[in-house]
Protein backbone atom coordinates (compact mmCIF):
# COMPACT_ATOMS: atom_id res chain seq x y z
CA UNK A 1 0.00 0.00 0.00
CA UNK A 2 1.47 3.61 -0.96
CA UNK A 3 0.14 7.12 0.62
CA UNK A 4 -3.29 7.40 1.05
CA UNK A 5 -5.54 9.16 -2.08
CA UNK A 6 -6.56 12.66 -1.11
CA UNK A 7 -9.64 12.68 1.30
CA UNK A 8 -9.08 9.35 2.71
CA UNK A 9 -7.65 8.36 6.02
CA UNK A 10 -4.30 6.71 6.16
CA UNK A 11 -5.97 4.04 8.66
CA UNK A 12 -5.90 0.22 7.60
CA UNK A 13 -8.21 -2.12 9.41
CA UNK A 14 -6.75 -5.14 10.17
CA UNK A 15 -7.24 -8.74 10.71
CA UNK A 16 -5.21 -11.70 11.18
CA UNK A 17 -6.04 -15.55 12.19
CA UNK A 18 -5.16 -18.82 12.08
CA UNK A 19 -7.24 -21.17 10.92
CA UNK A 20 -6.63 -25.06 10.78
CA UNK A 21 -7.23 -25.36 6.62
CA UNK A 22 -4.78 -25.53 3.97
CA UNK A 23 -4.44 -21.79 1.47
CA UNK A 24 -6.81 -23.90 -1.00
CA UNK A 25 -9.28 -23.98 1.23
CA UNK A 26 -8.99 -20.78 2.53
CA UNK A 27 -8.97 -19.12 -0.86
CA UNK A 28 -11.79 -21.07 -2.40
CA UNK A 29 -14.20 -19.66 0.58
CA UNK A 30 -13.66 -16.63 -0.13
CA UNK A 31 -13.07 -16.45 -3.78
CA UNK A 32 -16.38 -16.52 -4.93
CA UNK A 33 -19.92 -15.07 -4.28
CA UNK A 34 -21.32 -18.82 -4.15
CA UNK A 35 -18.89 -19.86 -2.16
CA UNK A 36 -18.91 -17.03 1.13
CA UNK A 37 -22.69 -17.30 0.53
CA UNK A 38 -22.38 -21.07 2.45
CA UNK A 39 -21.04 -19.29 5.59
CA UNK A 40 -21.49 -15.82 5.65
CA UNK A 41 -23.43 -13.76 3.36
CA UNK A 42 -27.01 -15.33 1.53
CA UNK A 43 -26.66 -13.86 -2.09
CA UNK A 44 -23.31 -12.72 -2.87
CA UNK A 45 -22.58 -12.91 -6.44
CA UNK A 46 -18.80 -13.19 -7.98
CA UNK A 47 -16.38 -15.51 -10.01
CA UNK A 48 -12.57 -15.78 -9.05
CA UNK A 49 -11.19 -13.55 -11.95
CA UNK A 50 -10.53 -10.52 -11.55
CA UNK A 51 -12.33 -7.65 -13.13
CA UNK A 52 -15.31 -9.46 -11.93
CA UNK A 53 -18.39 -7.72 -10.72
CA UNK A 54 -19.10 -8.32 -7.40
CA UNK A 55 -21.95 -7.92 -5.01
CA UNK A 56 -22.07 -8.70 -0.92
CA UNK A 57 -25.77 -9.62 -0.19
CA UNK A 58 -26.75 -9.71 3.25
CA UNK A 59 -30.34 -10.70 4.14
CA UNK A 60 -32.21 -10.71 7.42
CA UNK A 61 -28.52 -10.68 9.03
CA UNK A 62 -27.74 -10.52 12.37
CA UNK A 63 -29.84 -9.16 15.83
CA UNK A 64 -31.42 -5.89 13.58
CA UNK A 65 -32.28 -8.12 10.54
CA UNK A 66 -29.84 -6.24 8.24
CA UNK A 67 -30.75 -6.55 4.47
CA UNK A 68 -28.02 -4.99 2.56
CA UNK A 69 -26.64 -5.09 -1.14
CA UNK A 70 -22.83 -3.54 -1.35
CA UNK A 71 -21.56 -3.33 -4.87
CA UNK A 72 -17.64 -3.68 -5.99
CA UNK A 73 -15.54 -5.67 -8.27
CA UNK A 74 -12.12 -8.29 -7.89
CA UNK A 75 -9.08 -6.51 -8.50
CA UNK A 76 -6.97 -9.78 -7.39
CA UNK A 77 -7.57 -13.75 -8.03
CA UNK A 78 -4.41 -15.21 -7.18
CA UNK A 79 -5.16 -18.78 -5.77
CA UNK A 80 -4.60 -19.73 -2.93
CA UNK A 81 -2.38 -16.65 -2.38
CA UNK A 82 -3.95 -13.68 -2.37
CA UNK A 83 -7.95 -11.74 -2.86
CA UNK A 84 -8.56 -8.39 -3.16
CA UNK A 85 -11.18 -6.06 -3.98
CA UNK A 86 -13.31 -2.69 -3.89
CA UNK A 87 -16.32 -2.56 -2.75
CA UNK A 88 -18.69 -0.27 -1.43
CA UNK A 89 -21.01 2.34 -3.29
CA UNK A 90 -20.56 6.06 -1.93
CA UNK A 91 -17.32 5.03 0.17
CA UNK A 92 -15.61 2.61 -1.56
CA UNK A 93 -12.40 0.78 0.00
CA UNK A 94 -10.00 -1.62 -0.66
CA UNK A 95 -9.67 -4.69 0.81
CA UNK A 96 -6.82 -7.33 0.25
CA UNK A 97 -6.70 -10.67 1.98
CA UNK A 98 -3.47 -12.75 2.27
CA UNK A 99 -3.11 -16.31 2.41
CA UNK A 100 0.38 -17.64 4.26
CA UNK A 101 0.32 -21.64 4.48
CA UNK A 102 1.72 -22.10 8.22
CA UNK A 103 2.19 -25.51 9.78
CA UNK A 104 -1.57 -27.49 9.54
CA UNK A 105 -3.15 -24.40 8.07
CA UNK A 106 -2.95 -21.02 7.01
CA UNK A 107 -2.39 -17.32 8.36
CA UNK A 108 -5.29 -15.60 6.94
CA UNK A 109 -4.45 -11.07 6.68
CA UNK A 110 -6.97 -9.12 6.03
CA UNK A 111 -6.38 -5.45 4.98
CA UNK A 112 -8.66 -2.26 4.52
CA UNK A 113 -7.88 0.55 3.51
CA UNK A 114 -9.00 3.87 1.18
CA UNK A 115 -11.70 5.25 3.91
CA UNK A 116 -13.10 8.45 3.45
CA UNK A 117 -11.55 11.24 6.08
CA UNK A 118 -15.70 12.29 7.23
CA UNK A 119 -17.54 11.07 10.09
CA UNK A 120 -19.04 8.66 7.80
CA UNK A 121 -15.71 7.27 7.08
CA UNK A 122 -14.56 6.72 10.53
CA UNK A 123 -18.23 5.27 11.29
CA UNK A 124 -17.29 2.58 8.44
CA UNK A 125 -13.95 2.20 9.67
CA UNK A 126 -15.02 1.18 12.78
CA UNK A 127 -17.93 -0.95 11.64
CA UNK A 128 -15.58 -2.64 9.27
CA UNK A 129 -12.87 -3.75 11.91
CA UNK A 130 -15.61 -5.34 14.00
CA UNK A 131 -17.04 -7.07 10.93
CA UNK A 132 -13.45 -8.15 9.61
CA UNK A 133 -13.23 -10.07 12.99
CA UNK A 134 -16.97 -11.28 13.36
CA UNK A 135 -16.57 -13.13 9.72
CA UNK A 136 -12.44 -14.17 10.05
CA UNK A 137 -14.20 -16.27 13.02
CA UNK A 138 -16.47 -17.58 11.40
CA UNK A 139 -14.67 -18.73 8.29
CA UNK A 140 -12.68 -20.39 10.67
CA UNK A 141 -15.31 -22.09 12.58
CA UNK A 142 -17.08 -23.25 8.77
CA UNK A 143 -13.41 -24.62 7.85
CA UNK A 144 -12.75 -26.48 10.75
CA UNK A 145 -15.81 -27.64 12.38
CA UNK A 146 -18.45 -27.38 9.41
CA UNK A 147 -20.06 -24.45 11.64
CA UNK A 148 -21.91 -21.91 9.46
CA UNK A 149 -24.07 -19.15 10.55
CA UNK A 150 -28.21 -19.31 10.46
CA UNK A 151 -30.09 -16.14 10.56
CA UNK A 152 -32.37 -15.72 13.95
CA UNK A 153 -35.27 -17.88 14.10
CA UNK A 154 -34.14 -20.21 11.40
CA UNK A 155 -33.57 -22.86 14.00
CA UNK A 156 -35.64 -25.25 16.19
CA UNK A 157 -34.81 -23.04 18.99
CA UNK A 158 -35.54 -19.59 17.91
């Protein structure tokens, strides 16, 4: 990453984990719409090229029911190394996720960066780190234990 473009913060969220699955796996769980939709998101759509269009489709998501669309597009498909793309529609920002193979399974480095320097910026920034963290976990818990996410009251015991 180089200086940050004028009116944006120089601020990089970040997130790292291990997580007991080989850079294959990793990359293919996050390469594609299709594939995060399994245990994250409910209709993300994007191929592992990049150029590709890409949109993160949340529905009913969490405690407040979030339905939300977030446009961008793949800027990197280098399996299983490296992902990275923009996203977002009035703010957009960068995000680039590294794949390290380390003894059983992989270091997984997230990176975002390219916020806008408003309050709305530093809103997103903050939002952003906690959601970097919320979904590393989770990727991790789909890729070791076959855990994956249900939206409230989509269970027996809702």
């Amino acid at each position: 990453m180089s200086e940050s473009a004028p009116g944006t913060m120089d601020t990089v969220t970040k997130q790292d984990i291990y997580i007991k699955a080989s850079p294959e796996a990793v990359y293919d769980a996050i390469a594609t719409g299709e594939a995060v939709n399994v245990w994250f998101t409910r209709h993300s759509r994007w191929e592992d090229r990049a150029d590709s269009p890409m949109v993160w489709g949340w529905e009913d998501w969490g405690p407040d029911h979030v339905t939300s669309n977030v446009p961008g597009r793949v800027i990197t498909a280098d399996r299983p190394h490296r992902f990275a793309f923009v996203w977002g529609e009035t703010q957009p920002s960068t995000v680039e996720i590294s794949i390290e193979p380390a003894g059983a399974g992989s270091v997984v480095r997230v990176r975002q960066h390219g916020y806008e320097d408003s309050a709305e910026g530093r809103d997103l920034l903050v939002s952003c780190s906690a959601g970097w963290g919320q979904a590393m976990t989770m990727l991790k818990y789909f890729l070791e234990h076959g855990i994956i996410y249900e939206t409230l009251g989509s269970g027996s015991d809702a």
